[in-house]
Structures are given as structure tokens and as C-alpha cells.
C-alpha atoms as a PDB file:
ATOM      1  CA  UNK A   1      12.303  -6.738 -16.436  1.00  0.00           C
ATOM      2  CA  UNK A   2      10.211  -4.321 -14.570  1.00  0.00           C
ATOM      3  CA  UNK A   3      10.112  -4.536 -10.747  1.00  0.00           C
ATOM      4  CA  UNK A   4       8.060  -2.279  -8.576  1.00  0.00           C
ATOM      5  CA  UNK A   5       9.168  -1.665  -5.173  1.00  0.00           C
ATOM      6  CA  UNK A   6       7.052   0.012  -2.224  1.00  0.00           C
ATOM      7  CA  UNK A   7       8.542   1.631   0.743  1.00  0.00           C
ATOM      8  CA  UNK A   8       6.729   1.678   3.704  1.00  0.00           C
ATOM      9  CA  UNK A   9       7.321   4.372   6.755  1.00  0.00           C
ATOM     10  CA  UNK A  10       9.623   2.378   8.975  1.00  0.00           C
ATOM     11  CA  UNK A  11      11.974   2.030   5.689  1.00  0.00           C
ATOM     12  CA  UNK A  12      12.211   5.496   5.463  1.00  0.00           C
ATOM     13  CA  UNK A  13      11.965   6.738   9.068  1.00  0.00           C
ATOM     14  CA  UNK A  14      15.076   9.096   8.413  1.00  0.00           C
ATOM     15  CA  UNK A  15      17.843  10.622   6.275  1.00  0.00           C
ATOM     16  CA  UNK A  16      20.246   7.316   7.063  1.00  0.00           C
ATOM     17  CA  UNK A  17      17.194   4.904   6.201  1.00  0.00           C
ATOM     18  CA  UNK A  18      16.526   6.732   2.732  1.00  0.00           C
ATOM     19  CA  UNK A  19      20.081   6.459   1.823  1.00  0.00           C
ATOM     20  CA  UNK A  20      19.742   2.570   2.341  1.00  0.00           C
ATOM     21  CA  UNK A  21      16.479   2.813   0.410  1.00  0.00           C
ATOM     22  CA  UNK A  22      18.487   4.273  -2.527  1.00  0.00           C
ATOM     23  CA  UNK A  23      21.159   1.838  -2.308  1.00  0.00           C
ATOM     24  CA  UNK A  24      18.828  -0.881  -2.626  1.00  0.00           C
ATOM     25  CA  UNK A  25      16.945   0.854  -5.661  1.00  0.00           C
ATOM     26  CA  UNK A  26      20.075   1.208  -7.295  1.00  0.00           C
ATOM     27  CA  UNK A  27      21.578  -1.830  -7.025  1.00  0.00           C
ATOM     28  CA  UNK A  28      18.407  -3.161  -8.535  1.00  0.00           C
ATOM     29  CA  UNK A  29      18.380  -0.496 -11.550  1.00  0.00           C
ATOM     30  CA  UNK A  30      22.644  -1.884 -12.198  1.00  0.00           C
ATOM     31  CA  UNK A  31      21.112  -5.410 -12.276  1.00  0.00           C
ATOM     32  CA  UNK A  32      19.489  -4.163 -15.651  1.00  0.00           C
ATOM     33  CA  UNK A  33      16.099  -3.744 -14.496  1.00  0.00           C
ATOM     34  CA  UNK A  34      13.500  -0.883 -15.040  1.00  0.00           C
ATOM     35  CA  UNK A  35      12.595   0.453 -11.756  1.00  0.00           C
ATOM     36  CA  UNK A  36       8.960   2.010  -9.997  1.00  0.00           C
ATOM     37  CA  UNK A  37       9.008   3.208  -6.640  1.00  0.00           C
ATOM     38  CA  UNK A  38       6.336   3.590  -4.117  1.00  0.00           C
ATOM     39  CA  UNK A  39       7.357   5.632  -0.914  1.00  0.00           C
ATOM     40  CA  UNK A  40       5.084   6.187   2.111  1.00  0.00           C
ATOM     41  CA  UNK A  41       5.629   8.942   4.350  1.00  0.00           C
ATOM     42  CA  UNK A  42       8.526   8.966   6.858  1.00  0.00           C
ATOM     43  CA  UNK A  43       7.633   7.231  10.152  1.00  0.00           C
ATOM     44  CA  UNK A  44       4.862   8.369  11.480  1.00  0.00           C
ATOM     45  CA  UNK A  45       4.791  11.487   9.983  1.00  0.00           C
ATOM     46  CA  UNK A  46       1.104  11.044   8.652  1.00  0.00           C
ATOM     47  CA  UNK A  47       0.205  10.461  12.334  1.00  0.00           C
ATOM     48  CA  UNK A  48       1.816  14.092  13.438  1.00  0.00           C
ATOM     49  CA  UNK A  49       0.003  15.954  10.337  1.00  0.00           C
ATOM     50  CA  UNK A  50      -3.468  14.552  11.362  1.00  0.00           C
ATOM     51  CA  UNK A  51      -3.236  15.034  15.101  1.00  0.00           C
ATOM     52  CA  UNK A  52      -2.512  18.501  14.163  1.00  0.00           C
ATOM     53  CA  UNK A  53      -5.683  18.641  12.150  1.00  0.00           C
ATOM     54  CA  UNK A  54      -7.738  17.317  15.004  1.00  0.00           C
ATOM     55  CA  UNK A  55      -6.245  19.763  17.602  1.00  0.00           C
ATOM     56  CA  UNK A  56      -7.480  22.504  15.563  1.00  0.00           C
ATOM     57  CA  UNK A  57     -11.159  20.894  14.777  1.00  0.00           C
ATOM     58  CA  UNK A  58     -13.045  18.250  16.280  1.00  0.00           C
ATOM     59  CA  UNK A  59     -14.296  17.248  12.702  1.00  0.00           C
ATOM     60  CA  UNK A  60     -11.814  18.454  10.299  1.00  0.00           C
ATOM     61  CA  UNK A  61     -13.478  18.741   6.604  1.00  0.00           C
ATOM     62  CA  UNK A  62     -12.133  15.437   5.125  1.00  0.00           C
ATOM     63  CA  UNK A  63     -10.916  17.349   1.740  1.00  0.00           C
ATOM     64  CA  UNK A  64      -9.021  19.552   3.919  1.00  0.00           C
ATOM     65  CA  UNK A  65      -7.349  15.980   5.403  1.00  0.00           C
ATOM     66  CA  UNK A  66      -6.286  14.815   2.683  1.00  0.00           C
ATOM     67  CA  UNK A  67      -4.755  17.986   1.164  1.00  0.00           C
ATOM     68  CA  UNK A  68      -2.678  17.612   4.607  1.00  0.00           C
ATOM     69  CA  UNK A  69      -2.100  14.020   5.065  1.00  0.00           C
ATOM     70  CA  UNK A  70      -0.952  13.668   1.449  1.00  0.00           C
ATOM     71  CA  UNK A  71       1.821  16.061   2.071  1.00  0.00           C
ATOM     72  CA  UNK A  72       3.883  13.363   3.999  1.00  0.00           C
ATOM     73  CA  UNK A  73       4.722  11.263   0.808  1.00  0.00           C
ATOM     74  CA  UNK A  74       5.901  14.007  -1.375  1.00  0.00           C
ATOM     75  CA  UNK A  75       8.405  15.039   1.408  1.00  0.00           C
ATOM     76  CA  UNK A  76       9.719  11.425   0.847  1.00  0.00           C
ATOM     77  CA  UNK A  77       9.576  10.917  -2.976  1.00  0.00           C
ATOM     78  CA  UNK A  78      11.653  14.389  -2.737  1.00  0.00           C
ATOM     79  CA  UNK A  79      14.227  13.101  -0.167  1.00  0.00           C
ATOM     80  CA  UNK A  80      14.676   9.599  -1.942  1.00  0.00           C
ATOM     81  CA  UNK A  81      15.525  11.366  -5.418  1.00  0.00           C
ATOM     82  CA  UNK A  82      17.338  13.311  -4.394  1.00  0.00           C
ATOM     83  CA  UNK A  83      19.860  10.757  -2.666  1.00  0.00           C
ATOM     84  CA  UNK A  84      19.401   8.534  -5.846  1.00  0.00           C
ATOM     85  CA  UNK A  85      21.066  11.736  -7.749  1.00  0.00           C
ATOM     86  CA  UNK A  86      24.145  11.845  -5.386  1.00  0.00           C
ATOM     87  CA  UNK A  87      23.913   8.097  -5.835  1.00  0.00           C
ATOM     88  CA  UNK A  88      24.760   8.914  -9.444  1.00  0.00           C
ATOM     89  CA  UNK A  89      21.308   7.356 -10.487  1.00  0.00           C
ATOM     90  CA  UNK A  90      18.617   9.500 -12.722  1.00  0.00           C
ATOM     91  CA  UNK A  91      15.421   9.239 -11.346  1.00  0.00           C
ATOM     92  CA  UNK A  92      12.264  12.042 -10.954  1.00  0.00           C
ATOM     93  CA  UNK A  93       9.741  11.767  -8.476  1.00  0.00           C
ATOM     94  CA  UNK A  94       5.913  12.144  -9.198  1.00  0.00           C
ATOM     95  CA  UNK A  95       2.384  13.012  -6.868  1.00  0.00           C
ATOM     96  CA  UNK A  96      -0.085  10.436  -7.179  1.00  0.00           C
ATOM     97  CA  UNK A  97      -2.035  13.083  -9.779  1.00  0.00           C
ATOM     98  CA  UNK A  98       1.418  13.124 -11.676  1.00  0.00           C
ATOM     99  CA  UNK A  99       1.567   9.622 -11.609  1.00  0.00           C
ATOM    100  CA  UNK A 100      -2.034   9.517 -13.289  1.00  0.00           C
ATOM    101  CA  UNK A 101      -3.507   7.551 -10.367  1.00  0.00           C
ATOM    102  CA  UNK A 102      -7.603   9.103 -10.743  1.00  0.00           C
ATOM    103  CA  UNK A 103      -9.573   7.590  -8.305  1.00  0.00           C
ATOM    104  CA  UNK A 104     -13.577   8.704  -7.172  1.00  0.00           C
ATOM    105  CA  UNK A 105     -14.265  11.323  -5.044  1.00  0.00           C
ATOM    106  CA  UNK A 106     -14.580  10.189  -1.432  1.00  0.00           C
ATOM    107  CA  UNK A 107     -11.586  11.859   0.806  1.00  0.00           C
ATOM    108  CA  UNK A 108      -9.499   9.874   3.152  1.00  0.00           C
ATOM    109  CA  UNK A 109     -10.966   6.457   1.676  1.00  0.00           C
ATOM    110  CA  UNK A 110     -10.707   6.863  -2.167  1.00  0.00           C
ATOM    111  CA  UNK A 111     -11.048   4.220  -4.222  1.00  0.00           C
ATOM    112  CA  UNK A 112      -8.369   3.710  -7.752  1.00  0.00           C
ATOM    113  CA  UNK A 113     -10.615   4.236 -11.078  1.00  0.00           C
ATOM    114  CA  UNK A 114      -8.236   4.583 -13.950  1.00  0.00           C
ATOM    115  CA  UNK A 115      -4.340   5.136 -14.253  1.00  0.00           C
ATOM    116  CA  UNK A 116      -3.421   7.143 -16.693  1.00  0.00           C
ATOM    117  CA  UNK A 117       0.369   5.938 -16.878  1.00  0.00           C
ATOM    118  CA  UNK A 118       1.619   7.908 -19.867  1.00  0.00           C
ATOM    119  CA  UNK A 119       4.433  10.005 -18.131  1.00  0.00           C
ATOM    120  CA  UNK A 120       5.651   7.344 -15.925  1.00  0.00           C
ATOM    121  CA  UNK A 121       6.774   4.861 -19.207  1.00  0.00           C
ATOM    122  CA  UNK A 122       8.057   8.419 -20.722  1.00  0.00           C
ATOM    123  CA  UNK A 123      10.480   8.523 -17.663  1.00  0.00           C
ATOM    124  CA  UNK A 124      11.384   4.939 -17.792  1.00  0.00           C
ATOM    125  CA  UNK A 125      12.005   4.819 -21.865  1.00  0.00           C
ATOM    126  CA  UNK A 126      14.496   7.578 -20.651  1.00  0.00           C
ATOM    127  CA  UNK A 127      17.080   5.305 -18.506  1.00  0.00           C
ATOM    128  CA  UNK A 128      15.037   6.924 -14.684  1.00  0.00           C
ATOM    129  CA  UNK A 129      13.923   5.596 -11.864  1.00  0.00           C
ATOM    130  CA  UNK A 130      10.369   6.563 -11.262  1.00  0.00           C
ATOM    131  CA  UNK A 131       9.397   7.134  -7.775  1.00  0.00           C
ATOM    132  CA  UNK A 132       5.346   7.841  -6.982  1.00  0.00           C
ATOM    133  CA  UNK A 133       3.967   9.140  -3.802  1.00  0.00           C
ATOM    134  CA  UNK A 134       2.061   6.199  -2.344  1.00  0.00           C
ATOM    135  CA  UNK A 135      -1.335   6.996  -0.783  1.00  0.00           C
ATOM    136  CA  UNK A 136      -2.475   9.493  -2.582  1.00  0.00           C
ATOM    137  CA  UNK A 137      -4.744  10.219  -6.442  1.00  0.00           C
ATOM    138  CA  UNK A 138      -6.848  12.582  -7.980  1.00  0.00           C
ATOM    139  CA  UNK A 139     -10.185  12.737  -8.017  1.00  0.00           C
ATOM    140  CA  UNK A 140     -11.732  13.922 -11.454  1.00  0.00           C
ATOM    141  CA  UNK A 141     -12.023  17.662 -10.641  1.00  0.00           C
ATOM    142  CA  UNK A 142      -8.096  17.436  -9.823  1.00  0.00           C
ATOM    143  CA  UNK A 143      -8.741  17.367  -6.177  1.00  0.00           C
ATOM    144  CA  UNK A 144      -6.151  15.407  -4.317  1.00  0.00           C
ATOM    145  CA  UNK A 145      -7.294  12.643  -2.602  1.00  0.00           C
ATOM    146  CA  UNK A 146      -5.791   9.357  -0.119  1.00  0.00           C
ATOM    147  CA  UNK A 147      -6.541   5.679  -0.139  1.00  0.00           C
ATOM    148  CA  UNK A 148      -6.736   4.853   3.891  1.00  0.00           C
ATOM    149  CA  UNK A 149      -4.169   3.495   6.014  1.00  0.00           C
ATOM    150  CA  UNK A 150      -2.015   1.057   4.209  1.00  0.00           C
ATOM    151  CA  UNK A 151      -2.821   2.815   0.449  1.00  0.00           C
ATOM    152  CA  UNK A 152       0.997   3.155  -0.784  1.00  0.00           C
ATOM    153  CA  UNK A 153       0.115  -0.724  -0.939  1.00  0.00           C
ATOM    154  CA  UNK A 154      -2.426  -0.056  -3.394  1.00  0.00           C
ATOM    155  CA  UNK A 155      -0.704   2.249  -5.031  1.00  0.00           C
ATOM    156  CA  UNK A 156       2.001  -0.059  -5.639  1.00  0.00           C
ATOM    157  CA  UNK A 157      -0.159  -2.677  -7.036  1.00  0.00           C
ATOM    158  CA  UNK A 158      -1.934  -0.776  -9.003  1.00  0.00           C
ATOM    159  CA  UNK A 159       1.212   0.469 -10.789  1.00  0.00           C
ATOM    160  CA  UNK A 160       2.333  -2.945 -10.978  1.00  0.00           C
ATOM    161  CA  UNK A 161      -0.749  -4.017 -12.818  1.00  0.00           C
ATOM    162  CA  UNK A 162      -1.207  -0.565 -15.004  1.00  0.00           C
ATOM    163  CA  UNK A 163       2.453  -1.564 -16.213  1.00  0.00           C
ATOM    164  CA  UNK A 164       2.815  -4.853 -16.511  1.00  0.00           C
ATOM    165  CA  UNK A 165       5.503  -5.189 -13.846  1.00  0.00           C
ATOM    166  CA  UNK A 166       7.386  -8.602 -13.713  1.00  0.00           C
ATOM    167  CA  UNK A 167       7.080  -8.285  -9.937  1.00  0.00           C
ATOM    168  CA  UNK A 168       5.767  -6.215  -7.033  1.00  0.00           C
ATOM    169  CA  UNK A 169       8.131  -6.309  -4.322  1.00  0.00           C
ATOM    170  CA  UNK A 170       6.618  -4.550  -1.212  1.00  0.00           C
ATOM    171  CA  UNK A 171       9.791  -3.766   1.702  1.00  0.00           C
ATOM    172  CA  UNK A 172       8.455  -3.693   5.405  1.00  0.00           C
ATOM    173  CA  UNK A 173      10.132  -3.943   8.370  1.00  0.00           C
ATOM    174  CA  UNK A 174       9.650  -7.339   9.134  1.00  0.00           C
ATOM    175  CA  UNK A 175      11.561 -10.480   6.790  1.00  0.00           C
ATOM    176  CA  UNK A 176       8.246 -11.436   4.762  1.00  0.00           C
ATOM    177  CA  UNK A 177       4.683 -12.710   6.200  1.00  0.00           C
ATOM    178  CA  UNK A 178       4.617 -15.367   9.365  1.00  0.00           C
ATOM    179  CA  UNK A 179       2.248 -17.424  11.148  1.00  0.00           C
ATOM    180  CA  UNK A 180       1.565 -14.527  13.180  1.00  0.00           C
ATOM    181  CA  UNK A 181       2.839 -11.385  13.829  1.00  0.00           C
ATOM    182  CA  UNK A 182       6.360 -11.847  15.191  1.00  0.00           C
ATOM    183  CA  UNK A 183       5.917  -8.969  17.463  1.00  0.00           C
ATOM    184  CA  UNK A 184       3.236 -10.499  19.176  1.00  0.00           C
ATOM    185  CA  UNK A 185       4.414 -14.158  18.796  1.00  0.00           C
ATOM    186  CA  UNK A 186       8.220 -14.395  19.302  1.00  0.00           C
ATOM    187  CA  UNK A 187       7.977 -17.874  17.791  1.00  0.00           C
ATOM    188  CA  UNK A 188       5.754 -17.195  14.455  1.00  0.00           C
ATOM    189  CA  UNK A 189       7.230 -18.958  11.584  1.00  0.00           C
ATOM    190  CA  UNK A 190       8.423 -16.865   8.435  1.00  0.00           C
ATOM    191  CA  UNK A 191       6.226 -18.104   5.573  1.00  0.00           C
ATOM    192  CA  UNK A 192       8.006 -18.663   2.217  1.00  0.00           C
ATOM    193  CA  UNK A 193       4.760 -18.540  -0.107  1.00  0.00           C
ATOM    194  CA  UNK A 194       0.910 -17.917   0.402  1.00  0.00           C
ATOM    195  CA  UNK A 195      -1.475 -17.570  -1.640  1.00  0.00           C
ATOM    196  CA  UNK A 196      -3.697 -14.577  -2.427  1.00  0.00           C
ATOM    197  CA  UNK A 197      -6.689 -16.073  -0.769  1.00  0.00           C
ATOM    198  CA  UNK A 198      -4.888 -16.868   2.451  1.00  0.00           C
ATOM    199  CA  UNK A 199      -3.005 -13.095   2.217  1.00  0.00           C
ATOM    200  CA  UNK A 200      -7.065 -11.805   1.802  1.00  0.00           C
ATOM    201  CA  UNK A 201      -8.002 -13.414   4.638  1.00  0.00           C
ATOM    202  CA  UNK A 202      -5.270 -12.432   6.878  1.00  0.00           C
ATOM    203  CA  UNK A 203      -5.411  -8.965   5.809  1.00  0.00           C
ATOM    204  CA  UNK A 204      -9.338  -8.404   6.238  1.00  0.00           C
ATOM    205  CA  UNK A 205      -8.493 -10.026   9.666  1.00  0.00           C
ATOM    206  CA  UNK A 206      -5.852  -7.861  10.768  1.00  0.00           C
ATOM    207  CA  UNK A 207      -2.267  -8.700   9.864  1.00  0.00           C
ATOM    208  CA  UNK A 208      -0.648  -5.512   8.850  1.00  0.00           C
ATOM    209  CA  UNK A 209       2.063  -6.518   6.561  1.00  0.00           C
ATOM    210  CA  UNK A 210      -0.148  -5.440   3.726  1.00  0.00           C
ATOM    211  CA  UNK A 211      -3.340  -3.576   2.809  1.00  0.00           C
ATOM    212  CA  UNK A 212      -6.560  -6.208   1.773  1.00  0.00           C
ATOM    213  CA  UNK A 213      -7.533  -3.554  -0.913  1.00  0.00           C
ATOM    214  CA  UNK A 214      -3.669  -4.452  -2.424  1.00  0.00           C
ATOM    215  CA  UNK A 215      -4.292  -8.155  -2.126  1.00  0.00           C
ATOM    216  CA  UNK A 216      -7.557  -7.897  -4.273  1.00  0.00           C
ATOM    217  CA  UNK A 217      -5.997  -5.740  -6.900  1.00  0.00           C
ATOM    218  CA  UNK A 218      -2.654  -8.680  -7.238  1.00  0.00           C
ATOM    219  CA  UNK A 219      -5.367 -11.290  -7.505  1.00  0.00           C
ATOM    220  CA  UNK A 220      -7.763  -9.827 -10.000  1.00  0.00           C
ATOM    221  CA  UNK A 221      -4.685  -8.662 -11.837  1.00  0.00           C
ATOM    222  CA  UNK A 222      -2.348 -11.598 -11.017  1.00  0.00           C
ATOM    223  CA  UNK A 223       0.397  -9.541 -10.385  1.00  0.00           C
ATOM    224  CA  UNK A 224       2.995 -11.521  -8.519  1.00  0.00           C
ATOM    225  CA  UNK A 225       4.150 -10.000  -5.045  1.00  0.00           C
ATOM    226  CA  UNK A 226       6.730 -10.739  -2.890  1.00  0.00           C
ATOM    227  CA  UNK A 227       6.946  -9.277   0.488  1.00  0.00           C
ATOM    228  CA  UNK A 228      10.570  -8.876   1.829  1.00  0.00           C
ATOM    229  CA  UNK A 229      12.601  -6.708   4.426  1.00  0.00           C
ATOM    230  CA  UNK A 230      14.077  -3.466   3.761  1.00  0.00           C
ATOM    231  CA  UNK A 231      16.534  -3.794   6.692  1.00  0.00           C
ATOM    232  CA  UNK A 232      18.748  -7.634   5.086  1.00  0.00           C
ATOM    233  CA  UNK A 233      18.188  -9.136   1.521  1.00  0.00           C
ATOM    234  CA  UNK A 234      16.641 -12.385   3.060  1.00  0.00           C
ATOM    235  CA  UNK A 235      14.548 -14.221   0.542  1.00  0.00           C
ATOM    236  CA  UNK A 236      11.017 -13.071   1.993  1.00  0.00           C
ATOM    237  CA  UNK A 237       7.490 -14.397   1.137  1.00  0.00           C
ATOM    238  CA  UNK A 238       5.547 -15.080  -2.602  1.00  0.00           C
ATOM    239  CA  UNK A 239       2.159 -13.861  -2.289  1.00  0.00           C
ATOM    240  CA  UNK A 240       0.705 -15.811  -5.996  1.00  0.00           C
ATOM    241  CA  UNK A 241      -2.051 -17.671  -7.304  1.00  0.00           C
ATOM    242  CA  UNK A 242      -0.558 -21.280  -6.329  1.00  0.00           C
ATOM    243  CA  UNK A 243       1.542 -22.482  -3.775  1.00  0.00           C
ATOM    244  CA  UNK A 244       3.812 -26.062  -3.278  1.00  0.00           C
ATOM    245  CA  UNK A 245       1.316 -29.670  -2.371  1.00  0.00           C
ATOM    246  CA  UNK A 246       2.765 -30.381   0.926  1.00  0.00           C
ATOM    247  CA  UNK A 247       1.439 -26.591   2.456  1.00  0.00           C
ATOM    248  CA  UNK A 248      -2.261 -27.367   1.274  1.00  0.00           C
ATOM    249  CA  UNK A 249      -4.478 -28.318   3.746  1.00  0.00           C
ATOM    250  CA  UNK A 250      -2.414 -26.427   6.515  1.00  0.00           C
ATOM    251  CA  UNK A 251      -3.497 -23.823   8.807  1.00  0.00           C
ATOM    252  CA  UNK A 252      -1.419 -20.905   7.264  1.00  0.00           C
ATOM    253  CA  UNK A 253      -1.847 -17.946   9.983  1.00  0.00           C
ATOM    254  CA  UNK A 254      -3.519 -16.283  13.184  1.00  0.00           C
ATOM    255  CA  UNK A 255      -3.998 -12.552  13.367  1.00  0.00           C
ATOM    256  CA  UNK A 256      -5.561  -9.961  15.755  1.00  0.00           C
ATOM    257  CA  UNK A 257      -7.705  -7.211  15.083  1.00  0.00           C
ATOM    258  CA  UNK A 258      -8.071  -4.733  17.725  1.00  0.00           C
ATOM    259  CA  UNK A 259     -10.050  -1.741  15.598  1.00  0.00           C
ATOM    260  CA  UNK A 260     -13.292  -3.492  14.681  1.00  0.00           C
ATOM    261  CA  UNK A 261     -16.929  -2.448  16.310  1.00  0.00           C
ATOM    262  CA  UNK A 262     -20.054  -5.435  16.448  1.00  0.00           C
ATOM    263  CA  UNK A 263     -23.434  -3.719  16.203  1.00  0.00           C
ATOM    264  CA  UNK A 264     -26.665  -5.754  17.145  1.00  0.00           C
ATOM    265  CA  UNK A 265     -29.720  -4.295  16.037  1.00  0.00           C
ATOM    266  CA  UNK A 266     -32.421  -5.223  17.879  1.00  0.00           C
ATOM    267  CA  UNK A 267     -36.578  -5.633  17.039  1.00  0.00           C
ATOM    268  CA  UNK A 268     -35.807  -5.476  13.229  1.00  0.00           C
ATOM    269  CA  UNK A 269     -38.851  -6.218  10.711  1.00  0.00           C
ATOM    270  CA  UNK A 270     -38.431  -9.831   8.733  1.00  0.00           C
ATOM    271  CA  UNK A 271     -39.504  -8.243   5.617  1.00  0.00           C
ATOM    272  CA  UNK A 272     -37.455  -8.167   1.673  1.00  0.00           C
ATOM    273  CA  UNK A 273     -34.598  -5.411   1.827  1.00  0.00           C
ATOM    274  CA  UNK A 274     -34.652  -4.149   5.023  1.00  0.00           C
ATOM    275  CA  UNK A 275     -31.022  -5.380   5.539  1.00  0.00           C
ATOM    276  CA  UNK A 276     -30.038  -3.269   2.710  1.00  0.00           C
ATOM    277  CA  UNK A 277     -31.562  -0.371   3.805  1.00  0.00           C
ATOM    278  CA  UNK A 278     -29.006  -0.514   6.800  1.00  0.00           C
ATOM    279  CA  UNK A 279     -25.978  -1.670   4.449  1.00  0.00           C
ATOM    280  CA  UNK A 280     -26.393   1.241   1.629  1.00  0.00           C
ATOM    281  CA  UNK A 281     -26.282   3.991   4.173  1.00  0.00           C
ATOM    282  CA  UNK A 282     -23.043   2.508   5.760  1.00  0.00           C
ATOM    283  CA  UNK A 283     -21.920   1.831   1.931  1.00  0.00           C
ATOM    284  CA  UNK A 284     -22.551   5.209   1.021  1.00  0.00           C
ATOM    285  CA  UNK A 285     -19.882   6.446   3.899  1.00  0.00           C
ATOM    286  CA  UNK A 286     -16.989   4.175   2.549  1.00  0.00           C
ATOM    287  CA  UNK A 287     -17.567   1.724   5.796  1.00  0.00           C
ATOM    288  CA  UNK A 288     -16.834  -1.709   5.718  1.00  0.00           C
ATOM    289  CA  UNK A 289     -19.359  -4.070   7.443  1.00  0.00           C
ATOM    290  CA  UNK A 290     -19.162  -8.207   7.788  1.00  0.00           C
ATOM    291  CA  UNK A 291     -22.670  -9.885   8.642  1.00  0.00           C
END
């Protein structure tokens, strides 16, 4: 069995956290299984490098960003082998261009092409763990680039689907997905299955527990997921195709989005394709619009 396994920041905050993190991973390699991990940077690490960026430059040169932000991850893919080793486990850690994870060129907001995932079943066929810097590909010139906020979630996905993983297990630090975000809502309800249409939705609309861009790649690719806490071994959620009769026809969630900007434009011609001429210019800078 195969099992991919993304780390996110608050699982590998610091030194004691990573040494749980490789526990976990080998425990899961002793039970027999081949193992792929997916590490985000530690805490908010990402958040450091960047304000740095932006003290120096108002507008930093988005290739230069990514150069820097991608840094974070292959501090942690280092850390998290190398307590695997003392763990007594083989494993090798890989960039997201060692991985083979090309994506197109646009910096901070790339987008996954192709994976070229060659070395990564070399390493396997040899008895390793396999950990990948989340976040972060290649561009076809060999340029480093990131996937946004939340991309070690793609990356993991991805992987899972390149491979053929039994599973994509992605550890937070909350027990699975709830009603609503049980920082917000003390009283949110732990959900124990949801499908990837309702995870979509909740994802577009804010709930962070994982990336929308990661949801669409486990549905096209129907790559089972199952989000869990890196902090107990509590059961956690199934995010898959079909859920159990008696949920249907239930209101599954409430989120909150605080980041999102309404623009009315005002005195606009009713004539064919002028509403595209305002959606491929905001297209063509990587943004996101709902109408």
C-alpha cells in the first residue's frame, strides 16, 4: 500500500514537533507500507521570509519571491530526514524540481503541468521514505516556482495521483473537517466523511483545512483523502466521491472568508464579450473572480 502524508506548518513548528512527525512516518513505514511525504515550512516561517522581502521593496520581483519563499520547505524536508535517520529509518528528501513537479511559469501562483515521478519510485523500490518539499515546482526553464498559500496541499495530491497512492492522508492541527471552524465555533461538530463537492465548496468559501486547488485535483483524479490530526491518532474525516444515505440532504458546513474584494462596475456597454474583456485581463494575472 502506498500512503501519502502532508505536513502542514503547525505539525512541524519545531525540533520536538518534527521528531513526532517522524515517529508517526515511521510507524506507518513498520506497518508495511510505502511512504511519500509532503512537508510545509515550519510555522510561519514563510510569513518571516516574505515580510523580509517586502521591507526591502515595496513590489518585490515575484521570481525573486519565490526563490525566497521556497526556501522554507527545504529547511523542513532536511530537518525531518534527518530525524527519520536517527529514527533508524532510510529516507532522502527531494525539492519540488527533484521531485519532478513542472508546473507553468507564473511565480507565487503556479499552476502543476506534468510530474515527472521517475526518481521518487527509484527511492521507494529502494526500502526509503520519500519526503518532497510541498509548495514549490519548476517551471520549464528550471526556474523554481510556488503554488499559493495552501500548495503543499497540492503538492500532496498531485503526488498521490502521479503515483497511484492508496490514500492521501493530509495532518493539520485540528482532528479532521467540522461544521465550522472549531476555533471560531467552540461547538462545530467533527465531520466523519464529506464529499469532494461539499470539501470544494467549503474551500472556495474559506475553510482552511485544505487548499480548493487540492480538492479539484482528488476529484478529477479520485484520489481518496482523509484529513486527520498530527497532534492524537483520532479517526479524522474521508474526503471521497460518496458518502453514507442518512447525511444527504443535510447542511454539511458554514465558513468565513475574510480576504475577498466585490467590484461593481458601473455604466458598462450591453454588447457580446465585453464581460470577457474584463475577465481575461484578471485571468491573465492568476486572479480568481466569482460573478
Amino acid at each position: 500500500m502506498l500512503v501519502v502524508q502532508k505536513y502542514g506548518g503547525s505539525s512541524v513548528a519545531n525540533l520536538e514537533l518534527i521528531k513526532n512527525v517522524a515517529q508517526r512516518v515511521k510507524k506507518t513505514k513498520e506497518e508495511g507500507h510505502d511512504v511519500i511525504v509532503v512537508v510545509s515550512a515550519m510555522g510561519k516561517t514563510t510569513d518571516e521570509l516574505l515580510k523580509m522581502a517586502y521591507s526591502l521593496s515595496p513590489s518585490p520581483p515575484e521570481r525573486e519571491l519565490d526563490m525566497l519563499a521556497s526556501t522554507g520547505e527545504q529547511i523542513s524536508i532536511a530537518l525531518l530526514s534527518i530525524a527519520l535517520h536517527e529514527l533508524g529509518c532510510p529516507s532522502i528528501s527531494f525539492t519540488g524540481a527533484q521531485a519532478g513537479i513542472i508546473t507553468d511559469s507564473f511565480f507565487t501562483r503556479a499552476r502543476i503541468i506534468r510530474m515527472d515521478t521517475w526518481k521518487i519510485s527509484e527511492e521507494l523500490s529502494k526500502g526509503k521514505v520519500v519526503i518532497v518539499a510541498g509548495f514549490q515546482g519548476m517551471n520549464e526553464k528550471g526556474e523554481i516556482t510556488t503554488l499559493g498559500r495552501g500548495g503543499s496541499d497540492t503538492t500532496a495530491v498531485a503526488l498521490a495521483a502521479a503515483m497511484k497512492a492508496d490514500v492521501c492522508e493530509i495532518y493539520t492541527d485540528v482532528d479532521g473537517v467540522y461544521t465550522a471552524d472549531p476555533r471560531i465555533v467552540p461547538e462545530a461538530r467533527l465531520l466523519k466523511e464529506i464529499t469532494y463537492d461539499e470539501m470544494l465548496e467549503m474551500a472556495i468559501a474559506g475553510a482552511k483545512v485544505l487548499q480548493h486547488r487540492a480538492v479539484e485535483f482528488a476529484k478529477r483524479f479520485s484520489v481518496p483523502l482523509k484529513v486527520k490530526s498530527s497532534f492524537n491518532y483520532n479517526e479524522g474525516t474521508w474526503v471521497k466521491e460518496e458518502i453514507s444515505v442518512e447525511r444527504k440532504g443535510v447542511v454539511t458546513g458554514v465558513t468565513v472568508d475574510k480576504k475577498i474584494a466585490k467590484v461593481t462596475l458601473l455604466g458598462v456597454p450591453d454588447i457580446p464579450g465585453i464581460a470577457h474583456k474584463f475577465t481575461k485581463a484578471l485571468a491573465n494575472s492568476g486572479i480568481n473572480i466569482d460573478m
